[in-house]
Protein backbone atom coordinates (compact mmCIF):
# COMPACT_ATOMS: atom_id res chain seq x y z
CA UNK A 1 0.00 0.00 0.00
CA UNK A 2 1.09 3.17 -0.37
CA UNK A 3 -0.81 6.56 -2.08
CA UNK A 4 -1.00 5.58 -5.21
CA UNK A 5 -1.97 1.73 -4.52
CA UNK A 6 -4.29 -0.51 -2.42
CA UNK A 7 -5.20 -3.87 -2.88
CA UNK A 8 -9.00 -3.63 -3.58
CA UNK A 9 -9.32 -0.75 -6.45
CA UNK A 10 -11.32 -0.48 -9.43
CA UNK A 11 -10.66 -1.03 -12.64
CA UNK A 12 -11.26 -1.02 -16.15
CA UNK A 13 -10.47 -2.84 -18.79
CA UNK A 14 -11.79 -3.20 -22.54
CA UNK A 15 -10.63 -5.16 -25.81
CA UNK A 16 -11.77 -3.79 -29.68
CA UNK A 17 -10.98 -5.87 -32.92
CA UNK A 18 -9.30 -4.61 -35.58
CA UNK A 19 -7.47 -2.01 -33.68
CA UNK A 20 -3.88 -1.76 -31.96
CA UNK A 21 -2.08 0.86 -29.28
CA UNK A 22 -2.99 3.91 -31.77
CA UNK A 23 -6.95 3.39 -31.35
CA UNK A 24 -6.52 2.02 -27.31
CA UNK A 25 -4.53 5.62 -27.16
CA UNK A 26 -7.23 7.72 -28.99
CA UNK A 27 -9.96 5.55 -26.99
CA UNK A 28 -8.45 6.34 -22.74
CA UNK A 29 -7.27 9.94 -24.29
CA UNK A 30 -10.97 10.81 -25.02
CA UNK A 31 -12.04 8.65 -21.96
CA UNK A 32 -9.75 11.22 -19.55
CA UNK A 33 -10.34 14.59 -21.88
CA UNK A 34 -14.11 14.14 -21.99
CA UNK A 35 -14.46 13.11 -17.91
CA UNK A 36 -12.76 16.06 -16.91
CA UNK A 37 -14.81 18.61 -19.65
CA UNK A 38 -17.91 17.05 -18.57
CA UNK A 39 -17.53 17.22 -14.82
CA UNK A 40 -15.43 20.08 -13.94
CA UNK A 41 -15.94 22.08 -17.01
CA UNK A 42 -12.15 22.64 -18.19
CA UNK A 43 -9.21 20.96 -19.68
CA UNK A 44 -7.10 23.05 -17.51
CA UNK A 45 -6.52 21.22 -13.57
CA UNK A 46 -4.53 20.72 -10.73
CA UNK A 47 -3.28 17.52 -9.31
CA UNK A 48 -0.23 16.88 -6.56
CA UNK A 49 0.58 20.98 -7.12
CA UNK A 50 1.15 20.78 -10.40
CA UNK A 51 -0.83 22.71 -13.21
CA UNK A 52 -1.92 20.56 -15.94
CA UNK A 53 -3.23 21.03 -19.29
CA UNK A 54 -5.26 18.10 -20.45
CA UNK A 55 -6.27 19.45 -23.73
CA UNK A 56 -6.37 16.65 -26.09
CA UNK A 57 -3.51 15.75 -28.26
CA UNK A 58 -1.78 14.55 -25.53
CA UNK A 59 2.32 13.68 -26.21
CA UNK A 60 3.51 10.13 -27.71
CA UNK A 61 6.91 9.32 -27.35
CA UNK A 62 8.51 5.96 -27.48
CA UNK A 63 10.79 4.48 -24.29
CA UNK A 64 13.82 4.41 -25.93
CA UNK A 65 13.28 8.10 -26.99
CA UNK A 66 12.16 8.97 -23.27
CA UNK A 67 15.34 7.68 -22.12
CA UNK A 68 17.63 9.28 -24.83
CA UNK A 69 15.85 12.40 -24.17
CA UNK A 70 16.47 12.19 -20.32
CA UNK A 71 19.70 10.74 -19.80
CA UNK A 72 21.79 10.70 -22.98
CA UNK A 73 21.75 6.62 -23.45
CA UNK A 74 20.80 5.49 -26.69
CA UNK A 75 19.76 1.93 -25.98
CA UNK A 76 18.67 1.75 -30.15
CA UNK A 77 22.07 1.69 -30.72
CA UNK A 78 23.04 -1.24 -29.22
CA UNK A 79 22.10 -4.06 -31.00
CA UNK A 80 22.17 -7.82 -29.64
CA UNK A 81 24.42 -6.66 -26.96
CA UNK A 82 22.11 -7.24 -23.88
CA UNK A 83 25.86 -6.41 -20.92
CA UNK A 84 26.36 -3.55 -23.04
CA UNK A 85 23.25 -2.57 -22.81
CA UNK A 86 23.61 -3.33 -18.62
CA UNK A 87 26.64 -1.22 -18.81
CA UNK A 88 24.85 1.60 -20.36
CA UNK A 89 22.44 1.70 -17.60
CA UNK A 90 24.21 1.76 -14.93
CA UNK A 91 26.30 4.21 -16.70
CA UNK A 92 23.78 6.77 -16.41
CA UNK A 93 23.32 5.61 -12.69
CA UNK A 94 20.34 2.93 -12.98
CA UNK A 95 20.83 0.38 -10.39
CA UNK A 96 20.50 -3.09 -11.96
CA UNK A 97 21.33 -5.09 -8.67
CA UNK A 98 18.75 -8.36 -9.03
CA UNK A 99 17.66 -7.40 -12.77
CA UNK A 100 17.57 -9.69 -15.60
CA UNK A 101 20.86 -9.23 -17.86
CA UNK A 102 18.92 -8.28 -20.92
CA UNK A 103 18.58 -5.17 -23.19
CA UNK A 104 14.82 -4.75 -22.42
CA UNK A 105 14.75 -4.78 -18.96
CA UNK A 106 17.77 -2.26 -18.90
CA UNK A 107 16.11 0.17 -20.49
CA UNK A 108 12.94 -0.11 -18.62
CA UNK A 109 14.92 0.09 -15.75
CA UNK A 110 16.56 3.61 -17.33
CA UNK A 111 12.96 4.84 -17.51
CA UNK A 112 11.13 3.62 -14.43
CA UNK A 113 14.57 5.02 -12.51
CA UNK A 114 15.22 7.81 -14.48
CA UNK A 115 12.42 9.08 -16.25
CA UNK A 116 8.90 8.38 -15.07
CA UNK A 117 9.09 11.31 -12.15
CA UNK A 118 9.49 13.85 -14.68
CA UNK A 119 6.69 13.20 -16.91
CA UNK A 120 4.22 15.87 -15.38
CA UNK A 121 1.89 16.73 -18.09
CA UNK A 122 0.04 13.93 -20.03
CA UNK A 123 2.39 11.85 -21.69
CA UNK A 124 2.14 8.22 -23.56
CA UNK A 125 5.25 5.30 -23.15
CA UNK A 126 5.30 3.52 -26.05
CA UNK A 127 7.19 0.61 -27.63
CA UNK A 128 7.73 -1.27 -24.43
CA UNK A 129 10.51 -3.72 -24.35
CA UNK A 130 9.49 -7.19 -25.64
CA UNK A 131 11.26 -8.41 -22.17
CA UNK A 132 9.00 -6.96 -19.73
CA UNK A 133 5.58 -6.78 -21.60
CA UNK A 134 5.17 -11.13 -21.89
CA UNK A 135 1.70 -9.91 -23.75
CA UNK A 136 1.99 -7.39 -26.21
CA UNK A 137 1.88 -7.81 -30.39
CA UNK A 138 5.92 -7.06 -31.39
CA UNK A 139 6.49 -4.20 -33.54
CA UNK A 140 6.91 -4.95 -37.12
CA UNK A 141 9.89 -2.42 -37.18
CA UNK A 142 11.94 -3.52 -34.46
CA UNK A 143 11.28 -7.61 -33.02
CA UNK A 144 12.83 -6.24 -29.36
CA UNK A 145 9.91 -3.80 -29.51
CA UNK A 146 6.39 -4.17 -28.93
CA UNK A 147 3.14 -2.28 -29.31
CA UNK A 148 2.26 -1.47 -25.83
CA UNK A 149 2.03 1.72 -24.10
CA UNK A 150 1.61 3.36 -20.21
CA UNK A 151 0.07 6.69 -20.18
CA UNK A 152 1.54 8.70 -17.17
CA UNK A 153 -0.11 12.21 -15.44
CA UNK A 154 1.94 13.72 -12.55
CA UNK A 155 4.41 10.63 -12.96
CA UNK A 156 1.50 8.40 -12.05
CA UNK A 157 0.82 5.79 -13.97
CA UNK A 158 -3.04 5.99 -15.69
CA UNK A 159 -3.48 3.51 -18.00
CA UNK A 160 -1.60 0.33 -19.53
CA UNK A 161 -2.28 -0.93 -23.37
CA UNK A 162 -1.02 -2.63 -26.48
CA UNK A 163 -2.41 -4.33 -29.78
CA UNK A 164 -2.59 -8.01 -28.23
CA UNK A 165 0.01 -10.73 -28.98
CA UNK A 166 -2.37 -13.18 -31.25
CA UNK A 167 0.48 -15.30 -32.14
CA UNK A 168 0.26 -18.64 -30.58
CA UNK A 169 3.86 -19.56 -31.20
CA UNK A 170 5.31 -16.56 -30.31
CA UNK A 171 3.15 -16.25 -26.80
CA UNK A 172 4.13 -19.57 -25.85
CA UNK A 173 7.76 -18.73 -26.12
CA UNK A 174 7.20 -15.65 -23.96
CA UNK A 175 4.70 -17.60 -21.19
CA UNK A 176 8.00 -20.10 -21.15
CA UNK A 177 10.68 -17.44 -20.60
CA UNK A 178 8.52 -15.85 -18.00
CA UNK A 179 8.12 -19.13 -15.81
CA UNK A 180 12.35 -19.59 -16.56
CA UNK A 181 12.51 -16.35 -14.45
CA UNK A 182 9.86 -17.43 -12.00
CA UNK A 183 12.04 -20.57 -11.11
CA UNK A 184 14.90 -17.94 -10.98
CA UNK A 185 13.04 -16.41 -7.94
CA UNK A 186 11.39 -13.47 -10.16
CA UNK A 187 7.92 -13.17 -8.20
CA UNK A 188 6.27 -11.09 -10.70
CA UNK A 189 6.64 -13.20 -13.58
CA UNK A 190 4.14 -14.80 -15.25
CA UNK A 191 3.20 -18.82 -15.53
CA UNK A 192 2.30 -20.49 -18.59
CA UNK A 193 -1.71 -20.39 -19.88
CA UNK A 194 -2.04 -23.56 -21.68
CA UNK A 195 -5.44 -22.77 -22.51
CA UNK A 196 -4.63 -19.72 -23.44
CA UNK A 197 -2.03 -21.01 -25.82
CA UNK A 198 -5.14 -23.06 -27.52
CA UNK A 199 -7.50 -20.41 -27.73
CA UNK A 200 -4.97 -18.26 -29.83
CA UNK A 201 -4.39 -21.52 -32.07
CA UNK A 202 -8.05 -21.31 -32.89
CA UNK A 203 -7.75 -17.46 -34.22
CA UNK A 204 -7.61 -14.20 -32.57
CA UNK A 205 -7.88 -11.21 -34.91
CA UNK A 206 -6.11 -7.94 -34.76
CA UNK A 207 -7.26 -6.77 -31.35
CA UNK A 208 -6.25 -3.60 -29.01
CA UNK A 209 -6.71 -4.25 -25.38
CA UNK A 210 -6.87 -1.25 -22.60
CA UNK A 211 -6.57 -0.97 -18.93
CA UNK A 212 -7.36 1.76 -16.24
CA UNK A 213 -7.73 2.31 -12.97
CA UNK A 214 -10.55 4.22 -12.30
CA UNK A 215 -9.69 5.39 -8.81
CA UNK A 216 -6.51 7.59 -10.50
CA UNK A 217 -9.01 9.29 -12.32
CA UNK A 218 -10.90 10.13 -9.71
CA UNK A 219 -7.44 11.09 -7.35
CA UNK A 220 -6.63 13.32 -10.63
CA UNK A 221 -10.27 14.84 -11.06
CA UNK A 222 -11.08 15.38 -7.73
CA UNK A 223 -7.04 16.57 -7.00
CA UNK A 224 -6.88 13.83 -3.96
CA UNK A 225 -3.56 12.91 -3.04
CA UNK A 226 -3.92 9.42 -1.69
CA UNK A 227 -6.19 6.78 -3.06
CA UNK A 228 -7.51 5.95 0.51
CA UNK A 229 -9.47 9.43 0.24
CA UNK A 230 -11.41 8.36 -3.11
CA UNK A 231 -12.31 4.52 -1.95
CA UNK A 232 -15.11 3.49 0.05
CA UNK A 233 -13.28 0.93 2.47
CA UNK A 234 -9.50 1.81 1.58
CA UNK A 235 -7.76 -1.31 3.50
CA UNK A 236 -6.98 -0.51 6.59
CA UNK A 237 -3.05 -1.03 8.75
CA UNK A 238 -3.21 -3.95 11.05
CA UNK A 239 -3.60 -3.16 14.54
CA UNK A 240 -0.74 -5.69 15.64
CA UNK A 241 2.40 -5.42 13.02
């Protein structure tokens, strides 16, 4: 727990065919844009002391570019290297103690470190690392890549998206590298989905998938600090620790 998080929250979530992370973008932009209009009449709020323009046509910048932008590493660079791309990080002072060696998680590690407390006004992450997003449809233009986004307000994370992974080969692959890290001690990994796996071998069309938690909207609309002051029965700190 903490202000931002609490184990019982609400969320929502939503899947469209024939779209990817461009419509799931256009579809929580307009979601956000047209709350705050509606209910407090302007695109223009504040939220944790900041002044914030939510007038739509919100920013889109990729990870990578994030990063470059921020710290000066330019993890597109590096190609197939994944301790160079270690190095880099913790060249720019990322601390990689207990993170997986690999190219992706070294630059999410650059951003989550490095970057995310700076994005203030409405921004959206794209092209997450295939490493850490065991989900997501890989991008056509770059296989390390995938289409998946975070949108992020007041360096809070608002939403999470990406044009689903409806590849049955390539998913298992990813559900089997998640459980290697699992046995490795990882604790957030994932496990594998057989059934999953065999609903994708029937068909899945193109398909963009979105989630939100609705209680951030209502922190950001309402300009609430702490989550525990927009749920009902925020959980509560044990009386014996």
């Amino acid at each position: 727990m903490d202000p931002k998080h609490n184990p019982e929250f609400t969320t929502c979530e939503l899947y469209q065919a024939y779209t990817n992370l461009d419509g799931m973008m256009d579809i929580l932009e307009g979601i956000l844009t047209g709350a705050a209009k509606e209910i407090l009449g302007t695109y223009h709020i504040q939220w944790l002391g900041h002044d914030l323009d939510l007038t739509p046509s919100w920013k889109r910048i990729t990870m990578a570019d994030a990063v470059q932008n921020v710290t000066g590493a330019d993890f597109m660079a590096i190609e197939g290297d994944d301790d160079a791309a270690v190095e880099l990080a913790k060249s720019v002072g990322v601390d990689m103690e207990g993170v997986a060696r690999k190219w992706g998680n070294a630059l999410y590690e650059c951003f989550d470190q490095k970057v995310e407390e700076k994005l203030i006004q409405p921004t959206f992450i794209t092209m997450h690392p295939v490493d850490v997003s065991p989900l997501a449809k890989r991008s056509p233009k770059d296989p390390r890549l995938t289409e998946r986004f975070e949108l992020f307000i007041c360096h809070s994370e608002m939403g999470n998206a990406f044009s689903e992974l409806n590849d049955p080969i390539d998913q298992r692959e990813r559900f089997q590298k998640q459980v290697e890290l699992r046995d490795k001690g990882d604790d957030e990994a994932g496990m594998m989905d057989d059934d999953f796996i065999t609903a994708l071998e029937y068909g899945l069309p193109p398909t963009g998938g979105l989630g939100f938690g609705v209680d951030r909207l209502v922190m950001l609309l309402t300009d609430s600090a702490s989550i525990r002051d927009v749920l009902l029965f925020p959980t509560m700190k044990p009386i014996e620790q």
